[in-house]
Protein backbone atom coordinates (compact mmCIF):
# COMPACT_ATOMS: atom_id res chain seq x y z
CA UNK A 1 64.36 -46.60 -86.65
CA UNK A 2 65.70 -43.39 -85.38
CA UNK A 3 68.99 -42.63 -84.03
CA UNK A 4 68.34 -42.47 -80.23
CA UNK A 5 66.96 -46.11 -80.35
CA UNK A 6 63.27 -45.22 -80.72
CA UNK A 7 60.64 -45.52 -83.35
CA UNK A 8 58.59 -42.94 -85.09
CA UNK A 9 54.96 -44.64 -85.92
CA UNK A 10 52.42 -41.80 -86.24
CA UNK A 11 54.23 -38.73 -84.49
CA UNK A 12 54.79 -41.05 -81.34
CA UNK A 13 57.75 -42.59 -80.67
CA UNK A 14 58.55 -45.60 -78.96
CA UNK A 15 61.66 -47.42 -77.61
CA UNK A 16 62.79 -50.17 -78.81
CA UNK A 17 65.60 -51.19 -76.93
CA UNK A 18 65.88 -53.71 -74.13
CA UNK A 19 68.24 -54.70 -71.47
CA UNK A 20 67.86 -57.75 -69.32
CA UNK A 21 68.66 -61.65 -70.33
CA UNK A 22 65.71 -62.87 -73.14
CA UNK A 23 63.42 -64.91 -71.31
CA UNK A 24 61.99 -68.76 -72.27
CA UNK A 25 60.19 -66.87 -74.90
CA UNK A 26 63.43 -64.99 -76.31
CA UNK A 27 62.30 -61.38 -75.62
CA UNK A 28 64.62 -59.51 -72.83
CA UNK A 29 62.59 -59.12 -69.66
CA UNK A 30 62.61 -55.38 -69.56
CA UNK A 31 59.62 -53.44 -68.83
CA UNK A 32 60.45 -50.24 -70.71
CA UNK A 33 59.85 -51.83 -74.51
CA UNK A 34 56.67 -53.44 -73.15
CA UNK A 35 55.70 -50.10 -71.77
CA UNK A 36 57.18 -48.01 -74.87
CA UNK A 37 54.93 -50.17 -77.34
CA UNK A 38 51.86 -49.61 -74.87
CA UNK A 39 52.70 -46.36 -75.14
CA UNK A 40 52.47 -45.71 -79.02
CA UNK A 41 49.11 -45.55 -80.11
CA UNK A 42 49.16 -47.51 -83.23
CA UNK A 43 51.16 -50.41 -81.54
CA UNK A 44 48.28 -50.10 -79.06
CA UNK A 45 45.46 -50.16 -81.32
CA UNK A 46 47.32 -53.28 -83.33
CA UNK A 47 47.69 -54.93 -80.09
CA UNK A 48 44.27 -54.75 -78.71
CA UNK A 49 42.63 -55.66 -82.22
CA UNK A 50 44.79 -59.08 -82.16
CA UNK A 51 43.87 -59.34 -78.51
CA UNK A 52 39.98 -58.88 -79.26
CA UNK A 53 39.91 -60.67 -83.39
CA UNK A 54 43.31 -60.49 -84.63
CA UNK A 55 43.31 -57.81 -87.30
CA UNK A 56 44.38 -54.40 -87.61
CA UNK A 57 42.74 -51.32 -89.46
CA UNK A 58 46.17 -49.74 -90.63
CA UNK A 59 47.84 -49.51 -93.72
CA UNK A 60 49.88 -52.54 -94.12
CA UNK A 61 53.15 -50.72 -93.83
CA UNK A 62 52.47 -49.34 -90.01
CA UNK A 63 50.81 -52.18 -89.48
CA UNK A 64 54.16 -53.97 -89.82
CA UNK A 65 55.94 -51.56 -87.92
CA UNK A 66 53.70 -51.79 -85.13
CA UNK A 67 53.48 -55.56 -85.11
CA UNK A 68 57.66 -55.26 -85.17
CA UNK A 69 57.94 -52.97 -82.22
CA UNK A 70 55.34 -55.63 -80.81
CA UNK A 71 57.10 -58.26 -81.39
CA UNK A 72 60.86 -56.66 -80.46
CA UNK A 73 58.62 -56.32 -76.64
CA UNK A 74 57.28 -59.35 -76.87
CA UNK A 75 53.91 -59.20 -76.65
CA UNK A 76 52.99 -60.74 -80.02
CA UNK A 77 54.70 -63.48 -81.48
CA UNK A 78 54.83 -65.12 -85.19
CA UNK A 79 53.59 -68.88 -85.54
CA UNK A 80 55.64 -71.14 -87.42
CA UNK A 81 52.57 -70.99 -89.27
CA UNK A 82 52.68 -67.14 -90.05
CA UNK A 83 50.08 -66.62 -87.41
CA UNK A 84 50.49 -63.73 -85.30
CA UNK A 85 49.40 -64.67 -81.40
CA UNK A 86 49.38 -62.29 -78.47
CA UNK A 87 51.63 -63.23 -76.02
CA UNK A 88 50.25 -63.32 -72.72
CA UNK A 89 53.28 -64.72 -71.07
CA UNK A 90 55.07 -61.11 -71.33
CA UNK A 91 53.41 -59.51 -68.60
CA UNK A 92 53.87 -62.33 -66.15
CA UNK A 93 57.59 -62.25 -67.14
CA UNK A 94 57.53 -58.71 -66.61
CA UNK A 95 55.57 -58.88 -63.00
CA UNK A 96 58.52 -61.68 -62.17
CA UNK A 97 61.42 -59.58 -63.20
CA UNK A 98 60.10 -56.31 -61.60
CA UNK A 99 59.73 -58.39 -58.55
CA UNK A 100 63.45 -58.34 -58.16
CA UNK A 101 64.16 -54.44 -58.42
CA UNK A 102 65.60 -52.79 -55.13
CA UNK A 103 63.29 -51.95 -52.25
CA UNK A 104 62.12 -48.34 -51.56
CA UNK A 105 64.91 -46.37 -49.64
CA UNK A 106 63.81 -46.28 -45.88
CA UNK A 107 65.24 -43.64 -43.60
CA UNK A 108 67.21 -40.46 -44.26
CA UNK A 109 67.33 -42.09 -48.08
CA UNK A 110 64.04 -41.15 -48.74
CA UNK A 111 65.37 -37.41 -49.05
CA UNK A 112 68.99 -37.87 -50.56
CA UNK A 113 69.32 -38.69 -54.26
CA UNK A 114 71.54 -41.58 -55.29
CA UNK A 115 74.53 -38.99 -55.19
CA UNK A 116 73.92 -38.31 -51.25
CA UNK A 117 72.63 -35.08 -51.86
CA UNK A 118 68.99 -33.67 -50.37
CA UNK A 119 66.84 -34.28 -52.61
CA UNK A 120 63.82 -32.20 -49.80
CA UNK A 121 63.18 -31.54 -46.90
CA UNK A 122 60.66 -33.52 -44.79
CA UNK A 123 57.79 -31.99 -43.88
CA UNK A 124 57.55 -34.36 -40.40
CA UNK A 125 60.12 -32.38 -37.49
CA UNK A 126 61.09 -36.21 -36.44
CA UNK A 127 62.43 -36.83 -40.12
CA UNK A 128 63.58 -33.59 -40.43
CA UNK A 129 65.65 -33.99 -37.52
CA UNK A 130 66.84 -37.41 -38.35
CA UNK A 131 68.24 -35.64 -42.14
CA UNK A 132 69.82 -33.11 -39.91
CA UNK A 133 71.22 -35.58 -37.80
CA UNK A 134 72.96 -37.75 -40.46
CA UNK A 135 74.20 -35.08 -42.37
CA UNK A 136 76.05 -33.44 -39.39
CA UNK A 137 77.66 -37.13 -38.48
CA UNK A 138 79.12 -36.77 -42.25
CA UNK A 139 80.49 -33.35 -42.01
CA UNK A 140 81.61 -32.88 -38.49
CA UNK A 141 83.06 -35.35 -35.86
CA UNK A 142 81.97 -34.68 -32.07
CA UNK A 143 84.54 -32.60 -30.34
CA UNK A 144 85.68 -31.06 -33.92
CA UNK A 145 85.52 -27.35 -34.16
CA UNK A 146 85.79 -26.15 -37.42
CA UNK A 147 85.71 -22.35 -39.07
CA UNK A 148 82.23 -21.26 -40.78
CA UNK A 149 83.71 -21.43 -44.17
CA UNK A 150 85.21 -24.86 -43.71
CA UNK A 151 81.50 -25.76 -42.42
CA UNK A 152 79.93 -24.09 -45.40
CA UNK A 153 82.09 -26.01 -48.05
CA UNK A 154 81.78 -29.52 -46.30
CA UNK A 155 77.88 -28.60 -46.48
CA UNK A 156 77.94 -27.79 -50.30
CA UNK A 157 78.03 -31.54 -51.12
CA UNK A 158 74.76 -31.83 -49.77
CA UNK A 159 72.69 -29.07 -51.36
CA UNK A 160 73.03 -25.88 -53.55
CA UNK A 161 72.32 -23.86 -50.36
CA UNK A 162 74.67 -24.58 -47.57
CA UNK A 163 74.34 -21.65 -45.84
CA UNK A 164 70.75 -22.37 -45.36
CA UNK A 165 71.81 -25.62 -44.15
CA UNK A 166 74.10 -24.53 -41.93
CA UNK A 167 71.18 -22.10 -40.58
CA UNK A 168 68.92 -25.43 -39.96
CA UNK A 169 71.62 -27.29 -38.00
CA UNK A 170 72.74 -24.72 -35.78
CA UNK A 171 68.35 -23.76 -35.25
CA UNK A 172 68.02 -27.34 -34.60
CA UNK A 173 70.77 -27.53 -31.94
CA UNK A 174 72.67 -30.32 -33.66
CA UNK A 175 75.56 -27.76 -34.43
CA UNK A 176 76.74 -24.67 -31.85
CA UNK A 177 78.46 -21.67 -33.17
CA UNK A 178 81.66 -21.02 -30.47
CA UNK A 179 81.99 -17.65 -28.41
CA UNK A 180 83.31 -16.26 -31.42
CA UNK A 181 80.77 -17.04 -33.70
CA UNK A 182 83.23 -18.00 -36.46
CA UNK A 183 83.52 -21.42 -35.89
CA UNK A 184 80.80 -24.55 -35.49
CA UNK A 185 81.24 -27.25 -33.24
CA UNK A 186 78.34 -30.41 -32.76
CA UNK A 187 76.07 -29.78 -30.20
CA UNK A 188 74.07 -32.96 -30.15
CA UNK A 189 74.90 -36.22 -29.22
CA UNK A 190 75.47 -38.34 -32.25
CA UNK A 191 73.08 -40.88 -33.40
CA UNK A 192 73.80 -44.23 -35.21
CA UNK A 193 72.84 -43.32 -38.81
């Protein structure tokens, strides 16, 4: 066992950790050891050969290893006999507990990272312009006029490149530069996002 949690068997390695409550079976419900162990190609090939006959072609000592990382993901399991059985409940319990993970983000949120920052563009001019929308309801209230480097900073928690940002609001007619041309007031009527 290494020190960042994962297991050298043949030049791959393979997580062994796990996360979530054990199951009726006593393995956590976590997908990444299950997918870490199907990912390591002597686990693999020890896994398939007791899913086809129940024998491995290994020496005994990876063998082992690979039937412990198996086991550790639960998708063997050790009889009270000393039989080792694949365990075909795993990916059901896996297919259950994946069923629970958050939905896709929907709206703007498909662009912005967790942190609220753009994470691109859309290529669509309706979803653009929705992005554009929501980020100028965030930075500037309607009726606020505010100077181009107070803009510019308020921008920077949205992207490495506010000036470019600032460049696509005011071309999209969501923000107006003033008579001036120093300052940056909304020119759109806000929508709900």
């Amino acid at each position: 066992m290494e020190q960042d949690g994962t297991e050298d068997l043949g030049g791959e390695r393979a997580s062994t950790g796990a996360a979530n409550e054990p199951s009726a079976t006593g393995h956590p419900v976590d997908w990444r050891p299950v997918v870490a162990a199907l990912a390591n190609r002597d686990a693999r090939a020890v896994w398939a050969k007791l899913v086809v006959d129940g024998g491995g072609t290994l020496s005994p000592a990876r063998e082992r290893r690979a039937r412990e990382l198996l086991d550790a993901a639960g998708l063997i399991r050790t009889t009270d006999g000393g039989a080792v059985e694949v365990a075909d409940a795993a990916f059901r319990e896996l297919l259950a507990a994946s069923a629970s993970l958050q939905p896709r983000p929907t709206g703007v949120e498909r662009f912005l990272r967790p942190d609220g920052r753009i994470d691109r563009f859309p290529a669509a001019a309706d979803d653009r312009s929705q992005l554009l929308r929501h980020i100028a309801g965030r930075v500037i209230a309607v009726g606020e006029i505010v100077t181009e480097r107070e803009l510019t900073e308020r921008l920077a928690r949205f992207g490495d490149d506010p000036v470019t940002l600032r460049r696509y609001l005011v071309d999209a007619g969501i923000l107006l530069r003033t008579r001036s041309g120093s300052e940056y007031a909304r020119g759109d009527e806000p929508s709900g996002s």
